[in-house]
N, C-alpha and C. Protein backbone atom coordinates (compact mmCIF):
# COMPACT_ATOMS: atom_id res chain seq x y z
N UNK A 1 33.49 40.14 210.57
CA UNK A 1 34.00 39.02 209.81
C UNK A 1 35.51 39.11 209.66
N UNK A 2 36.37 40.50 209.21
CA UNK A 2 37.39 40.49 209.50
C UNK A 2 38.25 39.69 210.73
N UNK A 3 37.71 40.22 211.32
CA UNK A 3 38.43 39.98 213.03
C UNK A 3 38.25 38.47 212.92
N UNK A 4 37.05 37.46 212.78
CA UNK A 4 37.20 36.28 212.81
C UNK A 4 38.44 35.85 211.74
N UNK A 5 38.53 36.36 210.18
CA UNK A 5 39.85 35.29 209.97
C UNK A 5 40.86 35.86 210.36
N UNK A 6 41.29 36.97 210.89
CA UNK A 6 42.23 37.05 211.89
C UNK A 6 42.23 36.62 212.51
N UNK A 7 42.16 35.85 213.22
CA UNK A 7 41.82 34.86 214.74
C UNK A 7 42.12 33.46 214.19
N UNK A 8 41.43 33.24 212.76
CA UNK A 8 41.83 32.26 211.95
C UNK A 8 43.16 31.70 211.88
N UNK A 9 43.82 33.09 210.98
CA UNK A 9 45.24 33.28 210.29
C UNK A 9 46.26 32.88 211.65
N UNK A 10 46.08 33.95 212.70
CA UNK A 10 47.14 33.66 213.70
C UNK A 10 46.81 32.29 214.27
N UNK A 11 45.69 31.82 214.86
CA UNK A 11 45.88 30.30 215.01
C UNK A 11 46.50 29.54 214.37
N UNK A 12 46.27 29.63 212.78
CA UNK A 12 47.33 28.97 211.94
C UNK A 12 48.74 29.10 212.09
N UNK A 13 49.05 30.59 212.04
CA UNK A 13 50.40 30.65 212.06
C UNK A 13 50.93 30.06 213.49
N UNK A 14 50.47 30.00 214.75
CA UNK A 14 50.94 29.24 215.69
C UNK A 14 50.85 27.86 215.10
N UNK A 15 50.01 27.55 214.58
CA UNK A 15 50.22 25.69 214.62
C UNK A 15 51.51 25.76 213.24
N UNK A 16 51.35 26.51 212.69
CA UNK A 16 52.70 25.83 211.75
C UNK A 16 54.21 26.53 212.43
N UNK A 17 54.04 27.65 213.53
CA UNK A 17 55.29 27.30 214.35
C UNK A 17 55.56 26.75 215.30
N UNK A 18 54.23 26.27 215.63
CA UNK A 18 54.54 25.14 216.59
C UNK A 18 55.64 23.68 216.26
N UNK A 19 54.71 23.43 214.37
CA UNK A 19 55.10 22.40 214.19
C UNK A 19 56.60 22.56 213.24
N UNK A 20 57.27 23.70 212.59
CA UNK A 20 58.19 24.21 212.69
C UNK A 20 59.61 23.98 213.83
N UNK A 21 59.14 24.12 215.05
CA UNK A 21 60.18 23.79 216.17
C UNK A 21 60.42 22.51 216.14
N UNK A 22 58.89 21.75 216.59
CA UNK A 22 58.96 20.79 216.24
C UNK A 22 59.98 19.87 215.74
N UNK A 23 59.88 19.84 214.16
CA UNK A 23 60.58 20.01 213.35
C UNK A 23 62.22 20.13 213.39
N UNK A 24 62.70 21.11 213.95
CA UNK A 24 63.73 21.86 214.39
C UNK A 24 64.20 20.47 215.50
N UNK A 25 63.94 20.60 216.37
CA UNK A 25 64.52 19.73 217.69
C UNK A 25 64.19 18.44 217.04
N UNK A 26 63.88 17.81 216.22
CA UNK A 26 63.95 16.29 215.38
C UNK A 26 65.35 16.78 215.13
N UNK A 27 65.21 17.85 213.85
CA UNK A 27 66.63 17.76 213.29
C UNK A 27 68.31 17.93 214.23
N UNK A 28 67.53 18.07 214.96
CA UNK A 28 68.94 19.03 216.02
C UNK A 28 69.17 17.43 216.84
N UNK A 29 68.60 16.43 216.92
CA UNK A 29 69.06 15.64 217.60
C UNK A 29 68.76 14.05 216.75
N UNK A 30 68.77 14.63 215.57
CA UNK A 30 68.76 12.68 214.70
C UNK A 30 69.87 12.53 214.42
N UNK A 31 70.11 11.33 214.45
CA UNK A 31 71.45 10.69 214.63
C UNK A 31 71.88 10.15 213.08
N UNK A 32 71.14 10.28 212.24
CA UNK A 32 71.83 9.83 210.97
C UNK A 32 71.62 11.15 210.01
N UNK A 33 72.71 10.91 208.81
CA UNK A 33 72.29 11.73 207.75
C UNK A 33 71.07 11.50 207.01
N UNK A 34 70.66 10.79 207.05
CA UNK A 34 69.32 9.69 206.83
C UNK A 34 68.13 10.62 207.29
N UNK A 35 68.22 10.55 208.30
CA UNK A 35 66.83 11.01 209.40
C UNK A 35 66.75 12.59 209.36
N UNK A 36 68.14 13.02 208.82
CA UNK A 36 68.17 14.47 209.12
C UNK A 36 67.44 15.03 207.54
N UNK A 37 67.69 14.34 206.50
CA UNK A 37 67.33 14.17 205.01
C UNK A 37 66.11 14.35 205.00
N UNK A 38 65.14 13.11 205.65
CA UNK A 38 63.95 13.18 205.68
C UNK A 38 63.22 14.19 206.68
N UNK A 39 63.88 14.89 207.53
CA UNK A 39 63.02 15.54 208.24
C UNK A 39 63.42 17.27 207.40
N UNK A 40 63.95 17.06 206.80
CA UNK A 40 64.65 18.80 205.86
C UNK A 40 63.26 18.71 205.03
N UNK A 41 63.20 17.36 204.60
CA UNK A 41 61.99 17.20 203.52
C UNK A 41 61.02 17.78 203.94
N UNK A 42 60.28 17.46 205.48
CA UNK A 42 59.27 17.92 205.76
C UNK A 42 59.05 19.39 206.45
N UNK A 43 60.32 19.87 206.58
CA UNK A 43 60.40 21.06 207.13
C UNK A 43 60.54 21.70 205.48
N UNK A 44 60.61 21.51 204.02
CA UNK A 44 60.54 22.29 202.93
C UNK A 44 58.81 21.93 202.85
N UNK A 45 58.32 20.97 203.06
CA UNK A 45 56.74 21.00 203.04
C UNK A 45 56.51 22.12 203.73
N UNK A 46 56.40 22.18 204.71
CA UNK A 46 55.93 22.88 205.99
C UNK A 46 56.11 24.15 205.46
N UNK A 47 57.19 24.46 204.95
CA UNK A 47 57.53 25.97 204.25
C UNK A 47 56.56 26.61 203.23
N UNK A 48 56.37 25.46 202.20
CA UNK A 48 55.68 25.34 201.17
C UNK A 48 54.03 25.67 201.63
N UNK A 49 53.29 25.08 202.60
CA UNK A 49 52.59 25.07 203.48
C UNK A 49 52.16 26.71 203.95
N UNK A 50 53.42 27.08 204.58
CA UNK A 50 53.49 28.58 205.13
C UNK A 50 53.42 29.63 203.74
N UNK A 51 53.99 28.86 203.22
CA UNK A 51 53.97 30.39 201.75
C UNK A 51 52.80 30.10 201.15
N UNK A 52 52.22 29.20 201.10
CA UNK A 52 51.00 29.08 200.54
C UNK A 52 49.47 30.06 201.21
N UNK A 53 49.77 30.00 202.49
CA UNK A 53 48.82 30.31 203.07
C UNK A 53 48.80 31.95 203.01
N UNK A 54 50.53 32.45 202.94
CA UNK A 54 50.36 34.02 202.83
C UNK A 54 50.45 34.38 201.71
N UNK A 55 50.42 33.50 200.85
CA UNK A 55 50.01 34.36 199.52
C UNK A 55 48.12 34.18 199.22
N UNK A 56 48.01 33.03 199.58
CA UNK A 56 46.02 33.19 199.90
C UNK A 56 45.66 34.27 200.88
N UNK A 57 46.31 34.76 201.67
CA UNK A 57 45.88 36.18 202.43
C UNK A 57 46.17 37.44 201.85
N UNK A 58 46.68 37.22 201.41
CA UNK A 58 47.04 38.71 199.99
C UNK A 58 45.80 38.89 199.46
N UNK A 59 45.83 37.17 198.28
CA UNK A 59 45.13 37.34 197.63
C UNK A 59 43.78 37.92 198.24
N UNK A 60 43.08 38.07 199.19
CA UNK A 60 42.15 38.23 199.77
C UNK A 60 41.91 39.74 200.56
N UNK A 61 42.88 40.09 200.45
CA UNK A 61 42.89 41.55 200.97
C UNK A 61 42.90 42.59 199.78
């Protein structure tokens, strides 16, 4: 059972650095202060997101 949410956890952590870069190359090429505003927003979700998940794996160990 271990080994499965390990397999879990790192799948996760690829999809939120996937969507992290993501993220990244929006900001690296929007053309307003506007667009760059709203995408900071969702890259502090995304963060929020990530810390959430490793403090539920603590908690669990």
């Amino acid at each position: 059972m271990f080994n499965i949410e390990m397999a879990s956890s790192t799948d996760s952590s690829a999809t939120v650095d996937e969507e992290a870069r993501r993220l990244y190359e929006r900001y690296q090429s929007a053309e307003s202060d506007e667009e760059r505003h709203e995408i900071a927003l969702e890259m502090g979700k995304l963060d929020g997101r990530r810390h959430a998940e490793i403090y539920a794996a603590l908690e669990d160990e």
